[in-house]
N, C-alpha and C. Protein backbone atom coordinates (compact mmCIF):
# COMPACT_ATOMS: atom_id res chain seq x y z
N UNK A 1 8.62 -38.93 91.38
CA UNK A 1 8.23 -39.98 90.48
C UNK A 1 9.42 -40.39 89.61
N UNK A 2 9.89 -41.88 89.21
CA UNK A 2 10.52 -42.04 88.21
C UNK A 2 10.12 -41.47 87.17
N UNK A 3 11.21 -41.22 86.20
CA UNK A 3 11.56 -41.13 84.73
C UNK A 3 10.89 -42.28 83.77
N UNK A 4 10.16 -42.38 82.70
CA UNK A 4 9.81 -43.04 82.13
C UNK A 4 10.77 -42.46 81.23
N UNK A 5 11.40 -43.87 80.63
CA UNK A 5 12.11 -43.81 79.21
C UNK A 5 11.96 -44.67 78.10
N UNK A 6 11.69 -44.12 76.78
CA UNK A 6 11.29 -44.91 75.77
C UNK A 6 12.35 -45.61 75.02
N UNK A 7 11.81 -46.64 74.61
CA UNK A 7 12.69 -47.74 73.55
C UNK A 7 12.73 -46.86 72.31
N UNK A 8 13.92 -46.91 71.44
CA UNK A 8 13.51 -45.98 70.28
C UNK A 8 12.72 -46.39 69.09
N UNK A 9 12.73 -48.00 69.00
CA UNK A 9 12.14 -48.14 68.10
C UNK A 9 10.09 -47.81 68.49
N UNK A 10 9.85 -48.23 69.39
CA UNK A 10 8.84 -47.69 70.15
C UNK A 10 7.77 -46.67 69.01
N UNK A 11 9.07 -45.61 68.55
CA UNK A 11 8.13 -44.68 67.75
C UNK A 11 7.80 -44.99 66.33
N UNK A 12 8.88 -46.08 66.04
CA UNK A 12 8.63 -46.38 64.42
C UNK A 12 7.87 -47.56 64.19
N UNK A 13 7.17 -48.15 65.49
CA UNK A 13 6.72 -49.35 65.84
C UNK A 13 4.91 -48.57 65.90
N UNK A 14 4.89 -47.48 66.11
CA UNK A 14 3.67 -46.68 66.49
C UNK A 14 3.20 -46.26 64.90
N UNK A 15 3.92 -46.12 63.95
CA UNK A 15 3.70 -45.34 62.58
C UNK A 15 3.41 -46.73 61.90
N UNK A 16 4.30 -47.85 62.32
CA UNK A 16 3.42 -49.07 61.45
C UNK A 16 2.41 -49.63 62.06
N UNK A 17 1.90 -49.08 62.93
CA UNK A 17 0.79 -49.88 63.51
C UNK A 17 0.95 -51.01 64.50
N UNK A 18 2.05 -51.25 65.03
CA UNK A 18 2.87 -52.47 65.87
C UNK A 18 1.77 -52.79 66.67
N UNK A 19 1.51 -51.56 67.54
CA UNK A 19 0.64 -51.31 68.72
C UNK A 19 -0.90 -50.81 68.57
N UNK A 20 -1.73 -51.59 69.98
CA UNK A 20 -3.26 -50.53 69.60
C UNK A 20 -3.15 -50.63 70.86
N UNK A 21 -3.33 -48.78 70.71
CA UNK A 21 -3.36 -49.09 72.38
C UNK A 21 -4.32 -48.29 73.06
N UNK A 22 -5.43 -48.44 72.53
CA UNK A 22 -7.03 -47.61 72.93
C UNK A 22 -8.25 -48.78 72.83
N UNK A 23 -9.36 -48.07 73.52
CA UNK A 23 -10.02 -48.88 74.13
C UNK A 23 -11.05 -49.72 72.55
N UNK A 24 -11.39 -48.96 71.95
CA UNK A 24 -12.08 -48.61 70.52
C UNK A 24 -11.59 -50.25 69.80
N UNK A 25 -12.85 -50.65 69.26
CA UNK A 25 -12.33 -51.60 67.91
C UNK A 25 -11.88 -53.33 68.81
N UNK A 26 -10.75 -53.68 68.03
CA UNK A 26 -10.37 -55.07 68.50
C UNK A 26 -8.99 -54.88 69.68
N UNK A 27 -9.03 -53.49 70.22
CA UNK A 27 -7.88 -53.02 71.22
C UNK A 27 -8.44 -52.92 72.76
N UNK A 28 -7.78 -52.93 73.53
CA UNK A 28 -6.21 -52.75 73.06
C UNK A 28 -5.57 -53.86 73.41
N UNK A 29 -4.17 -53.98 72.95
CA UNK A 29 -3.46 -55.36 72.91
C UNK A 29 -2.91 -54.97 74.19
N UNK A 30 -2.25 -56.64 74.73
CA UNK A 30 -1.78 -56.51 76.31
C UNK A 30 -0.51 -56.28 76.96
N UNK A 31 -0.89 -55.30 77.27
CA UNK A 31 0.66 -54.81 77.53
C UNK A 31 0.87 -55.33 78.86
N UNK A 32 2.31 -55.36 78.97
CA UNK A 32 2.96 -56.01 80.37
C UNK A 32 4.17 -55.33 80.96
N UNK A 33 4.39 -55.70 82.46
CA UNK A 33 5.68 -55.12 82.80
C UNK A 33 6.74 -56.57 83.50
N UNK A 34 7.97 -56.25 83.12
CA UNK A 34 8.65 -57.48 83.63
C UNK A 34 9.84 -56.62 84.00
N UNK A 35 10.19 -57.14 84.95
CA UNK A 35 11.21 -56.61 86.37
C UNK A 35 12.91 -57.53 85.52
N UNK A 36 13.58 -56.53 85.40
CA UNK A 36 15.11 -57.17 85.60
C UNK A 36 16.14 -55.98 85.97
N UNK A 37 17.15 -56.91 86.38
CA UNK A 37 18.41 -55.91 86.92
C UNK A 37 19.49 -55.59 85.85
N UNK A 38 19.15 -55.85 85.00
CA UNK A 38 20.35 -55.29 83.63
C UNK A 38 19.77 -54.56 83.20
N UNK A 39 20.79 -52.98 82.66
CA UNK A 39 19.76 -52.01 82.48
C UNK A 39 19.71 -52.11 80.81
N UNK A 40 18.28 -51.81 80.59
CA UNK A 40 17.92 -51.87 79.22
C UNK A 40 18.98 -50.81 78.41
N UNK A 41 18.93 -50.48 76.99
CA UNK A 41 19.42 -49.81 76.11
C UNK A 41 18.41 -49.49 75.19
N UNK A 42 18.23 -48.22 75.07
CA UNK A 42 17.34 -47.43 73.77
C UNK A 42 17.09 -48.31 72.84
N UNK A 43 17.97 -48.95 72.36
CA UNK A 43 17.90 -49.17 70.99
C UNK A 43 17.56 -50.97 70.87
N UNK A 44 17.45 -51.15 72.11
CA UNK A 44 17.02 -52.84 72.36
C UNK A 44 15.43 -52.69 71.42
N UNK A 45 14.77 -53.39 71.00
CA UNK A 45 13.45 -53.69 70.32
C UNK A 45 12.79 -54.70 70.62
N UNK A 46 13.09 -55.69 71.45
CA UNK A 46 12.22 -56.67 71.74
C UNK A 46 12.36 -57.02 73.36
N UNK A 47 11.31 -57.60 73.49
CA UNK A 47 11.44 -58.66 74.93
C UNK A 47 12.86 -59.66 74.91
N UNK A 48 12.89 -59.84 73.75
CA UNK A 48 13.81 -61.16 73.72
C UNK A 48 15.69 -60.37 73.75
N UNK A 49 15.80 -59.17 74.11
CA UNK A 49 17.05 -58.55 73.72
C UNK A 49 17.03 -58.37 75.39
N UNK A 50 16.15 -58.37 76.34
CA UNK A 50 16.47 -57.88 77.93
C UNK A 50 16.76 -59.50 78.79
N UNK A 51 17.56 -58.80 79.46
CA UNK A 51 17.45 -60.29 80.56
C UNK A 51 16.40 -60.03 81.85
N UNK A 52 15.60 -60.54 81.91
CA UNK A 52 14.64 -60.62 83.03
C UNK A 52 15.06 -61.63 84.17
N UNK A 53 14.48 -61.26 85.24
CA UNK A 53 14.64 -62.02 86.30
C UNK A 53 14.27 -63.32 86.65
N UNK A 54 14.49 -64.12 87.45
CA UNK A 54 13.95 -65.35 87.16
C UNK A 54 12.64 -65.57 87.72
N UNK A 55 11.91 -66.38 87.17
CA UNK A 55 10.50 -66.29 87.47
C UNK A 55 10.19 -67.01 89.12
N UNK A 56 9.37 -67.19 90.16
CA UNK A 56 9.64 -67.82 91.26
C UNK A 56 8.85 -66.70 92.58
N UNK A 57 8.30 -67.11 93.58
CA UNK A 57 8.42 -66.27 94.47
C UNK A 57 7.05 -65.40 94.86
N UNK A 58 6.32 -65.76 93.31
CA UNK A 58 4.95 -64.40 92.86
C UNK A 58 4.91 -63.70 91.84
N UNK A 59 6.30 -63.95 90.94
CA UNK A 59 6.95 -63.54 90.39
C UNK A 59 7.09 -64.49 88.86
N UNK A 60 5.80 -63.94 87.88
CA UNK A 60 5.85 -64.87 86.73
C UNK A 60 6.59 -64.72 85.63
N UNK A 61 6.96 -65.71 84.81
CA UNK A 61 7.66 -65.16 83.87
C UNK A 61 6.67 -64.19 82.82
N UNK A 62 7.29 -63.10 82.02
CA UNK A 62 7.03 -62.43 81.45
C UNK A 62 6.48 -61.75 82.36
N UNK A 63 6.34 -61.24 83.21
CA UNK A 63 5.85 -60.41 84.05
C UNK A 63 4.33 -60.34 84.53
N UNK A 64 3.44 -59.01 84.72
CA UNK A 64 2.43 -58.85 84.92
C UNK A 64 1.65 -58.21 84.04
N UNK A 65 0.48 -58.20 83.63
CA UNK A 65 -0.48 -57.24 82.22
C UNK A 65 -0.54 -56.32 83.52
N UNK A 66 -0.99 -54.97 82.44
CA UNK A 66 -1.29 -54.17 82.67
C UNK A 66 -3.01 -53.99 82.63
N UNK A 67 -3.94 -53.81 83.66
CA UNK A 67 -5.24 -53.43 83.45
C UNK A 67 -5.54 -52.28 82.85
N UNK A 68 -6.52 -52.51 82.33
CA UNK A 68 -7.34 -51.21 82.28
C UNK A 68 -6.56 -50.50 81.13
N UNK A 69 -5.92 -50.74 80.26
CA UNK A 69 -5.11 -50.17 79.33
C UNK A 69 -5.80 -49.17 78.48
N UNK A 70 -5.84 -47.68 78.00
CA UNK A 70 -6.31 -46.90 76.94
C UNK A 70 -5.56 -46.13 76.84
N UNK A 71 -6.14 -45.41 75.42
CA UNK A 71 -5.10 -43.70 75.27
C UNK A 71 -6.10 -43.02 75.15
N UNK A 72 -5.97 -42.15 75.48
CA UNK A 72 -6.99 -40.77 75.54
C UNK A 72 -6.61 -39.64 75.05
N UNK A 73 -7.05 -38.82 73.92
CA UNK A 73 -6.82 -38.08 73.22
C UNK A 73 -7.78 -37.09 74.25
N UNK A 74 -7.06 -35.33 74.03
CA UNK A 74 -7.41 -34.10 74.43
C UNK A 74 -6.73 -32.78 73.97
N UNK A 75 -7.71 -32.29 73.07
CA UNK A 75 -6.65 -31.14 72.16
C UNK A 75 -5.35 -31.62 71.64
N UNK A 76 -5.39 -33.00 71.17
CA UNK A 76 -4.08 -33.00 69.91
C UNK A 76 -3.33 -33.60 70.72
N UNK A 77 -3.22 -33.80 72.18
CA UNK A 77 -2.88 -34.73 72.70
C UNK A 77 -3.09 -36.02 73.13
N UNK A 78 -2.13 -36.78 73.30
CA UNK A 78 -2.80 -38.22 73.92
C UNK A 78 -1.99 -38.82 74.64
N UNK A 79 -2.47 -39.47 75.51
CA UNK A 79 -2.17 -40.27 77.11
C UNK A 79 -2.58 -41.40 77.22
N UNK A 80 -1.45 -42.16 76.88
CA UNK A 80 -1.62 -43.82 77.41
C UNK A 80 -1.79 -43.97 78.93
N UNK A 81 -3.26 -44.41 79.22
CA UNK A 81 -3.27 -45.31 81.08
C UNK A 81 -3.21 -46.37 81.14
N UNK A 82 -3.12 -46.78 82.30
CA UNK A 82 -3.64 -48.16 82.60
C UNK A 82 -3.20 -48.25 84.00
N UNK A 83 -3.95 -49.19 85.15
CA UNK A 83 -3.90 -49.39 86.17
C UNK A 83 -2.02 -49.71 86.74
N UNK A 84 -2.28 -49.24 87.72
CA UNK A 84 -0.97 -49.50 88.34
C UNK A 84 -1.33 -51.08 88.56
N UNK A 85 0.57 -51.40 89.05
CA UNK A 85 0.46 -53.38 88.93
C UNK A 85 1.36 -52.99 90.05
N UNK A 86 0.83 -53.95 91.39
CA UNK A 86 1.63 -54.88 92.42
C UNK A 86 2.33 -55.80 92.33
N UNK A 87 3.32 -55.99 92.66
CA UNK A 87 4.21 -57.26 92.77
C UNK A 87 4.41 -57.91 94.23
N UNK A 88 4.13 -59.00 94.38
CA UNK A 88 4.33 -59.30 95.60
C UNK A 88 4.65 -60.25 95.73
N UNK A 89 5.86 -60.33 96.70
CA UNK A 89 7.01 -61.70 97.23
C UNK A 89 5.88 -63.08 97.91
N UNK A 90 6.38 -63.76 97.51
CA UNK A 90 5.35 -65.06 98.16
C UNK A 90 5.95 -66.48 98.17
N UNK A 91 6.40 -67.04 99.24
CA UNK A 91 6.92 -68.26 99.37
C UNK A 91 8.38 -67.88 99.60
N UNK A 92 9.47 -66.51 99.47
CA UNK A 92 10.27 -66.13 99.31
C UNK A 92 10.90 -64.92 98.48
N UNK A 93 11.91 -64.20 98.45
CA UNK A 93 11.65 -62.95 97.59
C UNK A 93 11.95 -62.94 96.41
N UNK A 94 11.61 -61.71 95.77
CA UNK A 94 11.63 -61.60 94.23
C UNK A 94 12.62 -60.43 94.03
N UNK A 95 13.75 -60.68 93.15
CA UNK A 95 14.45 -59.52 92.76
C UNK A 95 16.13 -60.86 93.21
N UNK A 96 17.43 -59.57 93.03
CA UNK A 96 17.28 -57.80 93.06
C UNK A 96 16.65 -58.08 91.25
N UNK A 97 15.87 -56.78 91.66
CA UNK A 97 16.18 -55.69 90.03
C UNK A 97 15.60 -54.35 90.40
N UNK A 98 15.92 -53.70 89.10
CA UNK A 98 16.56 -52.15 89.38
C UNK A 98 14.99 -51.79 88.31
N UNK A 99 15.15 -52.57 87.19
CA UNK A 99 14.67 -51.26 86.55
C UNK A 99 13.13 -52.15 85.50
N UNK A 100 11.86 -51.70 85.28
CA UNK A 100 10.48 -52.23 85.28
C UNK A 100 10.47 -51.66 83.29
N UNK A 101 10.24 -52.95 82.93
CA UNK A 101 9.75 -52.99 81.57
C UNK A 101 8.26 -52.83 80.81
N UNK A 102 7.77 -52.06 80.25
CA UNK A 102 6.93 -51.62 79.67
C UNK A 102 6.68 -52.55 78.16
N UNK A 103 5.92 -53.59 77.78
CA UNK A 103 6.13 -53.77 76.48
C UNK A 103 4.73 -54.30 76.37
N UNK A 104 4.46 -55.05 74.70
CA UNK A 104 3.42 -55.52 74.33
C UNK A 104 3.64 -56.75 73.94
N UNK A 105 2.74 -57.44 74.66
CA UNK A 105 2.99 -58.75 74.78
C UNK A 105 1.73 -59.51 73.45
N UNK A 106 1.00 -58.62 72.61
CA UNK A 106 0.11 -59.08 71.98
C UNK A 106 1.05 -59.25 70.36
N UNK A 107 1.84 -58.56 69.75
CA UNK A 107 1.70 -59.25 68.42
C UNK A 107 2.82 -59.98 68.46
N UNK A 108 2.47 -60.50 67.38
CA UNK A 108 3.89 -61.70 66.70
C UNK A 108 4.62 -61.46 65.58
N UNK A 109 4.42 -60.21 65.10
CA UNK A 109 5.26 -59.67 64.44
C UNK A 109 5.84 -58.30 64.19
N UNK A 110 6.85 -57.76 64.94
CA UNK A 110 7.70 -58.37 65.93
C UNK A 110 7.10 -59.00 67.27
N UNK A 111 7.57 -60.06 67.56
CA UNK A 111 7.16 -60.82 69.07
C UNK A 111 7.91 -60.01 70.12
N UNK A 112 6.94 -59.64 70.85
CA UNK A 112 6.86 -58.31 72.27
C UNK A 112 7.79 -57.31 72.14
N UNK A 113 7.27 -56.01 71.21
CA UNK A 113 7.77 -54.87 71.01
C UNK A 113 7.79 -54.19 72.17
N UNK A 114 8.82 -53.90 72.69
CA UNK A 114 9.08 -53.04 73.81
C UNK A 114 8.32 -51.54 73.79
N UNK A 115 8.09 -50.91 74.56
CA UNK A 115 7.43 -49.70 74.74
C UNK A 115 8.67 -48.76 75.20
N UNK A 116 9.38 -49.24 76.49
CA UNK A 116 9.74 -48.42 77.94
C UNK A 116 9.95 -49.12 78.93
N UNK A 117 11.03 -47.89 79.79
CA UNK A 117 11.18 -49.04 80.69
C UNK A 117 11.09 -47.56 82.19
N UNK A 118 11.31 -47.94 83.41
CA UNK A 118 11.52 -46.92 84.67
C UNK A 118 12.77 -47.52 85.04
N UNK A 119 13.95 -46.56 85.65
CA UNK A 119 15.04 -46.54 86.47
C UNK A 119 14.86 -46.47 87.98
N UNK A 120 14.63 -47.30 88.82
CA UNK A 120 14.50 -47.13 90.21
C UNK A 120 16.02 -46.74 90.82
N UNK A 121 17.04 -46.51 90.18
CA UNK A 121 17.71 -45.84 90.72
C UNK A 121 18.99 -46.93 91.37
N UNK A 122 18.50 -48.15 92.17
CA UNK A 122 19.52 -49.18 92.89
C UNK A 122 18.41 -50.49 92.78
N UNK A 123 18.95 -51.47 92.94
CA UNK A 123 17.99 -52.78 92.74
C UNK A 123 17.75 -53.19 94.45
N UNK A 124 16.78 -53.54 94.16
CA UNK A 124 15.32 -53.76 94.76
C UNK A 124 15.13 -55.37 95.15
N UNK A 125 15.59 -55.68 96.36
CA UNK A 125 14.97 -57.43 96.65
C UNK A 125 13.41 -57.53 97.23
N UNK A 126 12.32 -57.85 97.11
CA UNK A 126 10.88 -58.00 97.85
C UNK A 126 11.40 -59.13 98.68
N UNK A 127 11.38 -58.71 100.02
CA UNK A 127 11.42 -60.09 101.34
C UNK A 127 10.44 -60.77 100.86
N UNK A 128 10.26 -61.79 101.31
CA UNK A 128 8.94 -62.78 101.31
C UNK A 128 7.85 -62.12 102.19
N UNK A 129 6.41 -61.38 101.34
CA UNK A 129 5.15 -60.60 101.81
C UNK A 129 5.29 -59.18 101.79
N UNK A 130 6.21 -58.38 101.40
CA UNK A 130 6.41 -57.48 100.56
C UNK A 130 5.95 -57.35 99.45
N UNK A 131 5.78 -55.77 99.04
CA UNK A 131 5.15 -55.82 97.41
C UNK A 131 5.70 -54.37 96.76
N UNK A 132 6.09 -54.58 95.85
CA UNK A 132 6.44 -52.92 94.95
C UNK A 132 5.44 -53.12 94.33
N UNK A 133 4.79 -51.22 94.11
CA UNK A 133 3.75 -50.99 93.41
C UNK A 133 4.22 -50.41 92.23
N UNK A 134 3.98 -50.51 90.95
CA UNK A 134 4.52 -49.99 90.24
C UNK A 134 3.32 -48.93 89.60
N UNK A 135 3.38 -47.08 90.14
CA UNK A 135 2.68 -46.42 89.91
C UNK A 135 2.29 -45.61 88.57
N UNK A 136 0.86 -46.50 87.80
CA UNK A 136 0.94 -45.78 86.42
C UNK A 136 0.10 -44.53 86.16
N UNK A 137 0.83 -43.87 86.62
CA UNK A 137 0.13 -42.17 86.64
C UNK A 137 -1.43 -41.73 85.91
N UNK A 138 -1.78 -42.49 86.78
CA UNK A 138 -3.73 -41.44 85.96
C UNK A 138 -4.02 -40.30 84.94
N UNK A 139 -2.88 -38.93 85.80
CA UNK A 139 -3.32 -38.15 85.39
C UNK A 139 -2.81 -37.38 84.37
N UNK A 140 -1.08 -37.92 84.50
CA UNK A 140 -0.26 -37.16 83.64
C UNK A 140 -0.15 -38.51 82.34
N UNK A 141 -0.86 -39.70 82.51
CA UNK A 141 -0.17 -40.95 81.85
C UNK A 141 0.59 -41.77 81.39
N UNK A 142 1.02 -42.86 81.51
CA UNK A 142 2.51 -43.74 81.10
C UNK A 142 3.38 -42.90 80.10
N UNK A 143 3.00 -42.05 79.13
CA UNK A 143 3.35 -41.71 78.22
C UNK A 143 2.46 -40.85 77.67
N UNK A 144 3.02 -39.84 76.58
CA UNK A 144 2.09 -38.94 76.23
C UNK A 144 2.91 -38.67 74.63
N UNK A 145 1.56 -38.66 73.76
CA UNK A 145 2.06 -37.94 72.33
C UNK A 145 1.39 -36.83 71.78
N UNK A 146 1.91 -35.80 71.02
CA UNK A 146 1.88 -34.88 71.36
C UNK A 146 2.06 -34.51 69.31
């Protein structure tokens, strides 16, 4: 499995409340993933600091939401899910990119606080009818706090 790696502000974005990211109340806000080939940096904080790929192909801008989004608390722990997301080439391909963005596409202040991102390691073209799945772990979850 890839490495999930967090944005740093991510955690100081969690103590002001940036994010809701459980099922409970007026949550959770919509999180998304967007595909580019420049590799992020820790300390980036927004959507607007990454270069994303160009939109085209099946391939929308700002990427794809994430379904099914919650956190689930168990003994003092907690585990963000949400459904894995397909991407799929259509009319022609999508990419290269290397590495899949994690963020929240719901508030406006800051406008789309980054979460995380995965390292696939080398960039990635989808032929036209191809699809990368991008797998969001059920059991161990996107993320875990502790």
């Amino acid at each position: 499995m890839v490495a999930f790696n967090k944005f740093f502000q991510f955690t100081e974005d969690l103590c002001g409340a940036v994010h809701k990211l459980n099922v409970g109340g007026a949550g959770p806000n919509v999180l998304k993933l967007l595909l580019t080939n420049v590799a992020p940096v820790q300390t980036n904080s927004v959507k607007a600091n990454l270069t994303e790929i160009a939109a085209g192909n099946g391939y929308v801008a700002g990427g794809s939401a994430v379904a099914n989004v919650d956190c689930q608390q168990v003994s003092g722990i907690a585990k963000l899910v949400g459904d894995d997301v397909v991407f799929t080439a259509s009319g022609g391909s999508i990419g290269p990119f290397r590495y899949v963005v994690l963020y929240n596409d719901t508030p406006t202040s800051p406008a789309d606080p980054l979460i995380g991102w995965w390292d696939y390691g080398s960039s990635i073209t989808l032929a036209n009818g191809l699809t990368f799945t991008v797998n969001l772990d059920q059991v161990l979850g996107i993320l875990t706090v502790t």
